[in-house]
PDB file of N, CA and C in Angstrom:
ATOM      1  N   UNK A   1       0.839  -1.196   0.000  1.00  0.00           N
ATOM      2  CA  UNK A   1       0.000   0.000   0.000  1.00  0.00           C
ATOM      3  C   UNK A   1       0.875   1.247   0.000  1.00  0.00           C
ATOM      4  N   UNK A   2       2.208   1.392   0.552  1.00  0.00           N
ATOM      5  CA  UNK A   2       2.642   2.288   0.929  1.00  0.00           C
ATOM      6  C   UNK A   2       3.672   2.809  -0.652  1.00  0.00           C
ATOM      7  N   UNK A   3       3.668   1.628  -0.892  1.00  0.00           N
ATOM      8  CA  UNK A   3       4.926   1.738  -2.399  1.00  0.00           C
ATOM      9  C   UNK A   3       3.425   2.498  -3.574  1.00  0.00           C
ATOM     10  N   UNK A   4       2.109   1.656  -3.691  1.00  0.00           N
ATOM     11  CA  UNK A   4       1.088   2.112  -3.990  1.00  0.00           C
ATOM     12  C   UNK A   4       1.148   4.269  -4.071  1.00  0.00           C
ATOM     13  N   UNK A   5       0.910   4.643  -2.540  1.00  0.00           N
ATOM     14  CA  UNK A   5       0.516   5.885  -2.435  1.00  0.00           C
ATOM     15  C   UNK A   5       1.993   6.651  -3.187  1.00  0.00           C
ATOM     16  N   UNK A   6       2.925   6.036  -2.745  1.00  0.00           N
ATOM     17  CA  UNK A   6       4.499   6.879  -3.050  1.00  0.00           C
ATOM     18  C   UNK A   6       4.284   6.572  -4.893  1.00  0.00           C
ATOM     19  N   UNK A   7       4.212   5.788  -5.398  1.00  0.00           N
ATOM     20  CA  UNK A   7       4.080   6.191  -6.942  1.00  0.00           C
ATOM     21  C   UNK A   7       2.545   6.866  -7.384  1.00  0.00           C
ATOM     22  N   UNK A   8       1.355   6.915  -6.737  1.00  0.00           N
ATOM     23  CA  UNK A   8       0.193   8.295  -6.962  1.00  0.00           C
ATOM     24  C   UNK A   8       0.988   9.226  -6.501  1.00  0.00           C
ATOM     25  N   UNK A   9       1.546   9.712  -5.570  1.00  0.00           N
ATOM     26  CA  UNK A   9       2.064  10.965  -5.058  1.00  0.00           C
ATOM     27  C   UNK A   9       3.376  11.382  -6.321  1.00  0.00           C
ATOM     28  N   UNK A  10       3.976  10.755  -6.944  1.00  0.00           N
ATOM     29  CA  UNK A  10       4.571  11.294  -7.867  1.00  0.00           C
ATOM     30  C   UNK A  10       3.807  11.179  -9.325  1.00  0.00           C
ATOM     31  N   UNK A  11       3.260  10.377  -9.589  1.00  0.00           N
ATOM     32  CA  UNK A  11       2.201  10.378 -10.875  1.00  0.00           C
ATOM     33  C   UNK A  11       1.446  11.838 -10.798  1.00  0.00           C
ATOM     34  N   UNK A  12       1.210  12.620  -9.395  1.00  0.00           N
ATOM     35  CA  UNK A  12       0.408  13.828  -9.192  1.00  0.00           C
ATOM     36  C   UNK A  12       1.422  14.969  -9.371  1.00  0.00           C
ATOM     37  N   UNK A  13       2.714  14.805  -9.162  1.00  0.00           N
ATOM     38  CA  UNK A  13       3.791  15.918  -9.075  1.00  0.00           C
ATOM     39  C   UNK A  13       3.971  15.668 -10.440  1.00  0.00           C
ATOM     40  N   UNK A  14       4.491  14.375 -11.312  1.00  0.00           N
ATOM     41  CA  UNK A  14       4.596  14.611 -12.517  1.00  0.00           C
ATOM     42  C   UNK A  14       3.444  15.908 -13.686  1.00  0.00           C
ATOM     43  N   UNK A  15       2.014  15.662 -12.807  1.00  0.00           N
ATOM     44  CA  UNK A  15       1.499  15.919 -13.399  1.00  0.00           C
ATOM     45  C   UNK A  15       1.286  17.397 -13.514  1.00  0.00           C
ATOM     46  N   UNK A  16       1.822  17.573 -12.172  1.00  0.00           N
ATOM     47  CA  UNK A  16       1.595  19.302 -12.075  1.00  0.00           C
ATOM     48  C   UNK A  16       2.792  19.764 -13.007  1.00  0.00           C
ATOM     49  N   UNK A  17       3.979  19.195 -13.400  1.00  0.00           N
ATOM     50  CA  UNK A  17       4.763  19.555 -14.111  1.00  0.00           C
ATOM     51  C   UNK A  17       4.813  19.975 -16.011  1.00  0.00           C
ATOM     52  N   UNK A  18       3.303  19.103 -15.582  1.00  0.00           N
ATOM     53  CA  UNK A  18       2.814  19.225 -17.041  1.00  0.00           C
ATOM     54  C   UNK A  18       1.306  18.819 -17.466  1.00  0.00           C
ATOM     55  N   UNK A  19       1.009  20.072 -17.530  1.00  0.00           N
ATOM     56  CA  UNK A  19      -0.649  20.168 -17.087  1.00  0.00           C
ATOM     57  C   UNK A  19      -1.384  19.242 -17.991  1.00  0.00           C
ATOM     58  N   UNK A  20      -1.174  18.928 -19.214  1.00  0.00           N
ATOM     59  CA  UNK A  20      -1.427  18.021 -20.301  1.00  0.00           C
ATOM     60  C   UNK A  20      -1.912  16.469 -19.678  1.00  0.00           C
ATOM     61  N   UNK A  21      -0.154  16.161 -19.373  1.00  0.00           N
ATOM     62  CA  UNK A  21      -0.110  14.433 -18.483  1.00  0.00           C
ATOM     63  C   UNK A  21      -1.160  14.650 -17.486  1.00  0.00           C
ATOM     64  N   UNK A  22      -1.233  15.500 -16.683  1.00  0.00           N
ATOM     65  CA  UNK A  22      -1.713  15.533 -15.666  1.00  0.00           C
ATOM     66  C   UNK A  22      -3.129  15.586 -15.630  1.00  0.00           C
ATOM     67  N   UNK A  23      -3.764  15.760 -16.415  1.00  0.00           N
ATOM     68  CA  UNK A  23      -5.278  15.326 -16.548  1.00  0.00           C
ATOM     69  C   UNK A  23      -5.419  13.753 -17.538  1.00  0.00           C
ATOM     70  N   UNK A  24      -4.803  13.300 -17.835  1.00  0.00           N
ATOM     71  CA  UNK A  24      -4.201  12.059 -18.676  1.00  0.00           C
ATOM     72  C   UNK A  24      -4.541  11.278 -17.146  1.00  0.00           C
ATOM     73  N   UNK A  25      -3.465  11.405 -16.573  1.00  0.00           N
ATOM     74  CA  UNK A  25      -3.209  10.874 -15.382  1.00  0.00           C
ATOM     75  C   UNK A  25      -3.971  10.618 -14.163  1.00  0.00           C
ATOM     76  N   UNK A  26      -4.978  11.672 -13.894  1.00  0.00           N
ATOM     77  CA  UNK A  26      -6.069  11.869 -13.272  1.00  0.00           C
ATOM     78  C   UNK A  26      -7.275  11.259 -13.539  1.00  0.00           C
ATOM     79  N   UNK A  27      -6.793  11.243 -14.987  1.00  0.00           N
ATOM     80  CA  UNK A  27      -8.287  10.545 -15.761  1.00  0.00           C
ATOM     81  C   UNK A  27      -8.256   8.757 -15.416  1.00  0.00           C
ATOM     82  N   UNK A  28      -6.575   8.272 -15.873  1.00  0.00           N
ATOM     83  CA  UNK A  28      -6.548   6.980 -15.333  1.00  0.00           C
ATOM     84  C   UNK A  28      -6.807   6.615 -13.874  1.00  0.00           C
ATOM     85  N   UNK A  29      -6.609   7.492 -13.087  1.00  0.00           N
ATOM     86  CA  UNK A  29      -5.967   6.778 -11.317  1.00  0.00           C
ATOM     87  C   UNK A  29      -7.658   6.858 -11.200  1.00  0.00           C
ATOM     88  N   UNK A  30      -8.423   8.062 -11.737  1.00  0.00           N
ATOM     89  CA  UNK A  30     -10.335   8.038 -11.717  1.00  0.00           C
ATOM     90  C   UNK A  30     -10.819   6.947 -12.014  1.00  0.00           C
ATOM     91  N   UNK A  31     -10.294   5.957 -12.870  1.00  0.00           N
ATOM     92  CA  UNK A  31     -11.188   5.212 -13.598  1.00  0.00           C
ATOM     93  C   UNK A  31     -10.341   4.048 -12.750  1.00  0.00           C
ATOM     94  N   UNK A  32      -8.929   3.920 -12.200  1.00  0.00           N
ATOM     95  CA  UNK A  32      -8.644   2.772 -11.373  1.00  0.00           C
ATOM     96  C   UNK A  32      -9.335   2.591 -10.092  1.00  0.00           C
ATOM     97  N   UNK A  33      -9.617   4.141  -9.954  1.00  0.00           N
ATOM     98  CA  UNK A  33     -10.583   4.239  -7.853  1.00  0.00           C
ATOM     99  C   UNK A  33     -11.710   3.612  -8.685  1.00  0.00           C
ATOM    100  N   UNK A  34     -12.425   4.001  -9.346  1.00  0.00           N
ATOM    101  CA  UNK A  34     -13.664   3.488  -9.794  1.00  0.00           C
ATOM    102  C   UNK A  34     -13.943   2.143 -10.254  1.00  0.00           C
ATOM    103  N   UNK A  35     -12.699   1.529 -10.481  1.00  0.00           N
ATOM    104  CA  UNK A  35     -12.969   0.221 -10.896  1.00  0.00           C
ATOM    105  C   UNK A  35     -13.268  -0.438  -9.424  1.00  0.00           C
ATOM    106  N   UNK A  36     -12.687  -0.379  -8.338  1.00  0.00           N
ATOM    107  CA  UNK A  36     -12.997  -0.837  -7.446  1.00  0.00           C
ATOM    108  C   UNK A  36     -14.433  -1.090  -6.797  1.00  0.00           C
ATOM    109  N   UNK A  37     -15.565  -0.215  -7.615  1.00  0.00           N
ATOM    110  CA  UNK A  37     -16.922  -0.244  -7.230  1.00  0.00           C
ATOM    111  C   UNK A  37     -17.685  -0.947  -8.224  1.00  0.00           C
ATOM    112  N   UNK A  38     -16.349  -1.522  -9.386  1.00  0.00           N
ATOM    113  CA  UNK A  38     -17.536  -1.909 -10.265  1.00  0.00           C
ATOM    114  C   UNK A  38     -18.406  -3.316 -10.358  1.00  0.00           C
ATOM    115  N   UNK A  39     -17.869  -3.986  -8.935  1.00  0.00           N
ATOM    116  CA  UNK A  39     -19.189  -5.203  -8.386  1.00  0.00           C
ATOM    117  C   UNK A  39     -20.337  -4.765  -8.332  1.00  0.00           C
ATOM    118  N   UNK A  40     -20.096  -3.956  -7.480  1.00  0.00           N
ATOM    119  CA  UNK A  40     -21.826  -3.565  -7.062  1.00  0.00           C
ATOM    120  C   UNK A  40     -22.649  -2.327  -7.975  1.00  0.00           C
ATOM    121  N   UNK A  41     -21.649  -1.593  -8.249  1.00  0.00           N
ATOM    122  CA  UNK A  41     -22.153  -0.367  -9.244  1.00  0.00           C
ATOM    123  C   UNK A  41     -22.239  -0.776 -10.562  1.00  0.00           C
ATOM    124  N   UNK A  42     -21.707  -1.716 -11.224  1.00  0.00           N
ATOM    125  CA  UNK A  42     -21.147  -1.837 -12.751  1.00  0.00           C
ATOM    126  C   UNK A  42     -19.599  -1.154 -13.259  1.00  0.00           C
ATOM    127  N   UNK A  43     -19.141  -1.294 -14.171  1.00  0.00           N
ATOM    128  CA  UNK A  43     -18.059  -0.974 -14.411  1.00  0.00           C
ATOM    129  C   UNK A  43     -18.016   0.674 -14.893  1.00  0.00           C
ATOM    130  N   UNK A  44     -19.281   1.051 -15.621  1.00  0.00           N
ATOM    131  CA  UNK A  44     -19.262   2.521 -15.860  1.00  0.00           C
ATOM    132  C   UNK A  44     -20.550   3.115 -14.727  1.00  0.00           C
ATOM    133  N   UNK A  45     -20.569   2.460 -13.903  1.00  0.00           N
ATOM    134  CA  UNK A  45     -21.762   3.394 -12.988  1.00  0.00           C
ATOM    135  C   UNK A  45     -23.101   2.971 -13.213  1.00  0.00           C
ATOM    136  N   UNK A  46     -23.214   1.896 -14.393  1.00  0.00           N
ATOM    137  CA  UNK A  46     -24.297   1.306 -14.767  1.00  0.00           C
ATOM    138  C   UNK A  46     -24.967   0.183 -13.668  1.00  0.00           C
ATOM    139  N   UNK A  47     -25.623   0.083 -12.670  1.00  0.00           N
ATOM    140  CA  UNK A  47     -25.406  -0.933 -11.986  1.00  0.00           C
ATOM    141  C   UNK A  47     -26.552  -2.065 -12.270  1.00  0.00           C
ATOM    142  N   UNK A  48     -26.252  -3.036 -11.823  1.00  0.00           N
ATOM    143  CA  UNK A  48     -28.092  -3.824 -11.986  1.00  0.00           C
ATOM    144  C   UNK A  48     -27.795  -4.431 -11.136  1.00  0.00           C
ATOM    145  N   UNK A  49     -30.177  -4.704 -10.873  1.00  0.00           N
ATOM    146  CA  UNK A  49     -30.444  -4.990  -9.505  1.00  0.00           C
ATOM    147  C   UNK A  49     -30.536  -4.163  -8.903  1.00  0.00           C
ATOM    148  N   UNK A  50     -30.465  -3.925  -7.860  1.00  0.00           N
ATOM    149  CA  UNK A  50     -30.950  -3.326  -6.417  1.00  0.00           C
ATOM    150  C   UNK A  50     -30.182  -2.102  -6.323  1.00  0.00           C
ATOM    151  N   UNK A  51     -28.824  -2.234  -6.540  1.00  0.00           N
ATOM    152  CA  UNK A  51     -27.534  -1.400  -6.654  1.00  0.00           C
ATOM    153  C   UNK A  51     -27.832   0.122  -7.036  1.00  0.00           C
ATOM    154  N   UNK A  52     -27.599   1.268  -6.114  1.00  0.00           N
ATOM    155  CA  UNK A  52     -27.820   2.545  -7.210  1.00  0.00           C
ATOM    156  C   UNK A  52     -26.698   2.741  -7.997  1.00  0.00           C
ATOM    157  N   UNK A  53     -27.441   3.168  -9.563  1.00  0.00           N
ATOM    158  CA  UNK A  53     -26.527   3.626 -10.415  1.00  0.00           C
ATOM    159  C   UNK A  53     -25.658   4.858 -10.369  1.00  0.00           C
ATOM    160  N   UNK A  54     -24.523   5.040 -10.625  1.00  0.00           N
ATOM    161  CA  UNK A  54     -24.224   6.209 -10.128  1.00  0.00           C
ATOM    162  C   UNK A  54     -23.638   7.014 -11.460  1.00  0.00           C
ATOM    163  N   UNK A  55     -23.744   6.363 -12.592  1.00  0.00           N
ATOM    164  CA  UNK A  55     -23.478   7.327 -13.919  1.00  0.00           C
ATOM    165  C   UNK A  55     -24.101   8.134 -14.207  1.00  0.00           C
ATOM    166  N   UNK A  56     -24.191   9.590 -14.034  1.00  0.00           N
ATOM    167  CA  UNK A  56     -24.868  10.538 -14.923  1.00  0.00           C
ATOM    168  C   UNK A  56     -24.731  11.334 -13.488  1.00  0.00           C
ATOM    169  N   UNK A  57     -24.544  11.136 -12.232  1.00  0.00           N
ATOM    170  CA  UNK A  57     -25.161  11.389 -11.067  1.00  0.00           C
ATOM    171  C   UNK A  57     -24.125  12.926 -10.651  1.00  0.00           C
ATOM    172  N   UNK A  58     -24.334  14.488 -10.545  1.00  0.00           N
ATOM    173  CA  UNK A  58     -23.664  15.029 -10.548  1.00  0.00           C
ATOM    174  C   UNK A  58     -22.817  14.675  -9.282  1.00  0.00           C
ATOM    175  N   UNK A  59     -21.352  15.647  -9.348  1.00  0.00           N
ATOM    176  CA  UNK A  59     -19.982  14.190  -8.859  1.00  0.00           C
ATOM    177  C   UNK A  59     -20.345  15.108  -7.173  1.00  0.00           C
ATOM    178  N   UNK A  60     -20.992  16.228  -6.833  1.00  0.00           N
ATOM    179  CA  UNK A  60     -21.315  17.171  -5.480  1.00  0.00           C
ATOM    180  C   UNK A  60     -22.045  16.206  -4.874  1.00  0.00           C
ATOM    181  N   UNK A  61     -22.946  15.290  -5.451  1.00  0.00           N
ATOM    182  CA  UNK A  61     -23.804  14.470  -5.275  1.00  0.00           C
ATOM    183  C   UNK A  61     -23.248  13.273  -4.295  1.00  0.00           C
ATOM    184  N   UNK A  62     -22.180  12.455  -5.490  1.00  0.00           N
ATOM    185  CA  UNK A  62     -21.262  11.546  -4.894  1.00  0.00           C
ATOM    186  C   UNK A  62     -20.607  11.566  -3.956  1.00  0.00           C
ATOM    187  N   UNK A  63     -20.228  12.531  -4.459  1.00  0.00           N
ATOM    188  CA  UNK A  63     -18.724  13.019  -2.927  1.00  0.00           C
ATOM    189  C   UNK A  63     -19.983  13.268  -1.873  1.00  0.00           C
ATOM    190  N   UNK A  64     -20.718  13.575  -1.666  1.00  0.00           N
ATOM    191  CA  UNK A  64     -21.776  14.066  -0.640  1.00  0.00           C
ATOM    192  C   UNK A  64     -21.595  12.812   0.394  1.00  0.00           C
ATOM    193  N   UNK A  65     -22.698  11.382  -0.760  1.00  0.00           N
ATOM    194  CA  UNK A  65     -22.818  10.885  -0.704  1.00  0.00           C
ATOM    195  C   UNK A  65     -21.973   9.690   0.353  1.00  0.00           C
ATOM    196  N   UNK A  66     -20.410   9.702  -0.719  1.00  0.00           N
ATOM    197  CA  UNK A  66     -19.115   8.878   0.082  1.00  0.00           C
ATOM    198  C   UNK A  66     -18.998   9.803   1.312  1.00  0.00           C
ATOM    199  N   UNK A  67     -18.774  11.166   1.285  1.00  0.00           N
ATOM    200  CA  UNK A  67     -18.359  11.325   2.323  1.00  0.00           C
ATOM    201  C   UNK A  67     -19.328  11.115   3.695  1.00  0.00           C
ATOM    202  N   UNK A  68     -20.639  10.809   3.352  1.00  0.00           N
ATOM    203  CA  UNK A  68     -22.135  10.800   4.303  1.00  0.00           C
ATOM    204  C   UNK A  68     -21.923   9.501   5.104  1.00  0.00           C
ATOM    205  N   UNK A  69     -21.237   8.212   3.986  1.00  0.00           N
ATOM    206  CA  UNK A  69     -20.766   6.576   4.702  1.00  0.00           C
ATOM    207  C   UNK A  69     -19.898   7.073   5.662  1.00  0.00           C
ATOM    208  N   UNK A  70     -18.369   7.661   4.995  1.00  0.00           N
ATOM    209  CA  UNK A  70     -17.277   7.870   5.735  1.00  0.00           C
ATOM    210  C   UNK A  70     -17.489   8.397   6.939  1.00  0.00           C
ATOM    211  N   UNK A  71     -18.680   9.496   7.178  1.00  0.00           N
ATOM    212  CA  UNK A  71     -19.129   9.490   8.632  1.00  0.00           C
ATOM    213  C   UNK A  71     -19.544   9.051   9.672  1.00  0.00           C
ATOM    214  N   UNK A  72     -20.659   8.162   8.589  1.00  0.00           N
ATOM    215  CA  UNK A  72     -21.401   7.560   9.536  1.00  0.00           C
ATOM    216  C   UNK A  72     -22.612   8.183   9.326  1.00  0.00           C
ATOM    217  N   UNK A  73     -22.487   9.210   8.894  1.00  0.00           N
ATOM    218  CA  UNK A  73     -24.146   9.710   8.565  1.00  0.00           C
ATOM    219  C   UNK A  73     -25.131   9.395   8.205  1.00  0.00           C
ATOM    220  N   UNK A  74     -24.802   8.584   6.982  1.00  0.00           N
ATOM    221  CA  UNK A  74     -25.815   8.049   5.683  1.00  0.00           C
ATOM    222  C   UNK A  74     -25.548   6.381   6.187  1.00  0.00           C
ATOM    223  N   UNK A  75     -26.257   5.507   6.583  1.00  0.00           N
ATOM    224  CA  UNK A  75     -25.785   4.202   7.201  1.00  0.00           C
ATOM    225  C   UNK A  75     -26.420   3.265   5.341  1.00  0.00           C
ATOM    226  N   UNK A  76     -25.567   2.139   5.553  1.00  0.00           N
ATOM    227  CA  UNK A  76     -25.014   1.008   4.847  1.00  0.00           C
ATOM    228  C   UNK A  76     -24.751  -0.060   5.119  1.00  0.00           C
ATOM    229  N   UNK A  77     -24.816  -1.179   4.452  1.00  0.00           N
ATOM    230  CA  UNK A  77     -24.354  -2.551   4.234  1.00  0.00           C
ATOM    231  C   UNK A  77     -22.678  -2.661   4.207  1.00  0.00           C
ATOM    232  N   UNK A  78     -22.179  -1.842   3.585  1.00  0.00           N
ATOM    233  CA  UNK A  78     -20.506  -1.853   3.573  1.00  0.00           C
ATOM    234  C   UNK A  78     -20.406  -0.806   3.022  1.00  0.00           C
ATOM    235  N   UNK A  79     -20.441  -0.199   2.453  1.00  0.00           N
ATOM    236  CA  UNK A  79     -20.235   1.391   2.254  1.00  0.00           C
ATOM    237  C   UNK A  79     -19.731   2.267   2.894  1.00  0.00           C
ATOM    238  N   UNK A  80     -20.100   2.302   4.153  1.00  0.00           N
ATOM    239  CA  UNK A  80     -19.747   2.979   5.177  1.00  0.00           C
ATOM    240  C   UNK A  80     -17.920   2.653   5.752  1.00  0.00           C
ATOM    241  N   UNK A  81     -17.762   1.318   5.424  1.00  0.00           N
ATOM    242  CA  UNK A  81     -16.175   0.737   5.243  1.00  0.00           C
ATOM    243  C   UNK A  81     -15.536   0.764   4.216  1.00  0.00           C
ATOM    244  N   UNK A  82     -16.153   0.568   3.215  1.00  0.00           N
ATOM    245  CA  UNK A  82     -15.449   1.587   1.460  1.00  0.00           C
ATOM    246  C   UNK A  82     -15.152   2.789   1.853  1.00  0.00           C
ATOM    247  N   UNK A  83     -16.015   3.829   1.905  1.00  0.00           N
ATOM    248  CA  UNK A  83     -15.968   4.833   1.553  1.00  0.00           C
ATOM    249  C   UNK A  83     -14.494   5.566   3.394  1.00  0.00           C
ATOM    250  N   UNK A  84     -14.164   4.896   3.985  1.00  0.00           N
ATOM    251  CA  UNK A  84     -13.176   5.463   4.948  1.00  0.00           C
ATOM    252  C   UNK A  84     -11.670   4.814   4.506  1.00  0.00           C
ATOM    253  N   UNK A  85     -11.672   4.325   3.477  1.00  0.00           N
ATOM    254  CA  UNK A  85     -10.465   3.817   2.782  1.00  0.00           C
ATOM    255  C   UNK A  85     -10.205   4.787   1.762  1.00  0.00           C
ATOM    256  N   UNK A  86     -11.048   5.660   1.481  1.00  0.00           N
ATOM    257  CA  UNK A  86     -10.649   6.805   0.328  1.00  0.00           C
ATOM    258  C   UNK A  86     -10.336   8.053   1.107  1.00  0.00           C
ATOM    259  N   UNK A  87      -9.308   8.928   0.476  1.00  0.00           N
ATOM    260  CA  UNK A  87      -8.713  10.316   1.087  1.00  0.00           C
ATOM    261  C   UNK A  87      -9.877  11.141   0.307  1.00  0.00           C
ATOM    262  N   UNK A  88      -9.779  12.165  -0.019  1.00  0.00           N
ATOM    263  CA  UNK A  88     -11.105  13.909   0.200  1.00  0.00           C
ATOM    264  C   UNK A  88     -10.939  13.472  -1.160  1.00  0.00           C
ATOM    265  N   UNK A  89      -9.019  13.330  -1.804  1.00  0.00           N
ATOM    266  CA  UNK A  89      -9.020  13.238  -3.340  1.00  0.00           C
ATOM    267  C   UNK A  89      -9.581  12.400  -4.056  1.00  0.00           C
ATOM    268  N   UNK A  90      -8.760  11.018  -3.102  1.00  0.00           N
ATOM    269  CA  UNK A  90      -9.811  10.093  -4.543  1.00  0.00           C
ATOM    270  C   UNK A  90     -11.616   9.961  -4.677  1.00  0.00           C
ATOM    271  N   UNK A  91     -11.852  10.535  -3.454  1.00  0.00           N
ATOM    272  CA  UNK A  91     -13.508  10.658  -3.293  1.00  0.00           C
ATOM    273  C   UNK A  91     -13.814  11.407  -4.545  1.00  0.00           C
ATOM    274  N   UNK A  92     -12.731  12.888  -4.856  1.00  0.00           N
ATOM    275  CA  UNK A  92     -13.194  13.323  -5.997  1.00  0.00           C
ATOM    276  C   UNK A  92     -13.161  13.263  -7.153  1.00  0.00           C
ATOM    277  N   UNK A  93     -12.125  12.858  -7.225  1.00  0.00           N
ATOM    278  CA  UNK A  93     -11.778  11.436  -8.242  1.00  0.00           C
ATOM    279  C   UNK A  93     -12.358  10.378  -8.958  1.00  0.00           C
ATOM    280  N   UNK A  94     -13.242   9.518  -8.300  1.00  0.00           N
ATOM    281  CA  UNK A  94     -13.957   8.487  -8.279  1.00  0.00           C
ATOM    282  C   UNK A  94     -15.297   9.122  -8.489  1.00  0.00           C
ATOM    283  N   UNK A  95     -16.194  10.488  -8.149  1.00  0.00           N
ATOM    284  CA  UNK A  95     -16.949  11.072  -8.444  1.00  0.00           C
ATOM    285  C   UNK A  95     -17.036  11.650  -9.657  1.00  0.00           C
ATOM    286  N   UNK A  96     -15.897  12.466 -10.027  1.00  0.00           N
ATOM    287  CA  UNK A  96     -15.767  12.971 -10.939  1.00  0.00           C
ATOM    288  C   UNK A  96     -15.603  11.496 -12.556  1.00  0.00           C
ATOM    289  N   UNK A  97     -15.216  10.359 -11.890  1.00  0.00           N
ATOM    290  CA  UNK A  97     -15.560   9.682 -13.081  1.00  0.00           C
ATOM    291  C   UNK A  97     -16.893   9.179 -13.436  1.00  0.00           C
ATOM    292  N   UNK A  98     -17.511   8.953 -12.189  1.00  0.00           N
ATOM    293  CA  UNK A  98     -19.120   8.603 -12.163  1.00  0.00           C
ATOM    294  C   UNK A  98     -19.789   9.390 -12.938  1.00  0.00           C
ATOM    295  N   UNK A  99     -19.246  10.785 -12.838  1.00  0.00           N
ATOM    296  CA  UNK A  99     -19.806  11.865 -13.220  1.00  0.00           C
ATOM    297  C   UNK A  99     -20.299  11.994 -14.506  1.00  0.00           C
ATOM    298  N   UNK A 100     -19.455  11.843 -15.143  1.00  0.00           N
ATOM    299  CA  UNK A 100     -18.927  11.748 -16.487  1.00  0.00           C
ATOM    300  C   UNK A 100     -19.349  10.056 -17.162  1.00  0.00           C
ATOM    301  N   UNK A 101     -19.961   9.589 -16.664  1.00  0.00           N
ATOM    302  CA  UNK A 101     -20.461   8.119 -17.698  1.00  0.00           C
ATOM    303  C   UNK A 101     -21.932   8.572 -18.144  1.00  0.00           C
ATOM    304  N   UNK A 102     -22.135   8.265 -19.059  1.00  0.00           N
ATOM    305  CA  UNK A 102     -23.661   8.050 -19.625  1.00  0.00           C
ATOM    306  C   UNK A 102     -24.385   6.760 -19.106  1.00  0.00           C
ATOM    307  N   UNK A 103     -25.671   7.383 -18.394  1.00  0.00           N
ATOM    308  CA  UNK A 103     -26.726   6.358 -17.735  1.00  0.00           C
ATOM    309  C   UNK A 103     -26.927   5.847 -18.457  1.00  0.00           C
ATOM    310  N   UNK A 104     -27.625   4.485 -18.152  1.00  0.00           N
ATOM    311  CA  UNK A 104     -28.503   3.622 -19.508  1.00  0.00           C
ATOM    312  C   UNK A 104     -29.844   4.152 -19.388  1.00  0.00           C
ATOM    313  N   UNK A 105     -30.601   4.012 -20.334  1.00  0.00           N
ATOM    314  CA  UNK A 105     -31.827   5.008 -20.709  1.00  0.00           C
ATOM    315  C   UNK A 105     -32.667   3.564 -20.521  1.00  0.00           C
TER     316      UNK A 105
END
């Protein structure tokens, strides 16, 4: 985990070095936090079954949302233990990719 955060923490300095990579970069590590939800959510936010979808869902919403488990506020099945394994960033991160998928109609 720790070798993990030490290569994001320079993948993020690379990126400030070059504003280009650096949304490149942001865009991947978004879509790696996000893969982690894609049991229960689907892989683009699409979920089925019971599961809420979270593609289309604005990302103020999400982050609301994760950060509501991470409190304790908003109570859950496991969510509430997901969502305290993510820092403020990748919450926005992982929102901001939700954000950005097209719902199924």
């Amino acid at each position: 985990m720790k070798l993990w955060k030490t290569a994001a923490a320079m993948a993020i300095l690379a990126g400030l070095a070059s504003p280009g990579a650096g949304l490149a970069q942001d865009a991947t590590l978004a879509r790696s936090l996000a893969a982690t939800c894609a049991n229960c959510h689907g892989t683009n936010g699409n979920a089925r079954g019971d599961m809420k979808p979270l593609a289309g869902l604005p990302a103020d919403t999400i982050v609301a949302l994760l950060n509501g488990y991470k409190s304790g506020a908003v109570s859950g099945t496991i969510m509430h233990q997901i969502a305290k394994g993510y820092t403020d960033e990748q919450i926005k991160l992982i929102a901001g990719h939700f954000a950005a998928q097209q719902p199924k109609k």
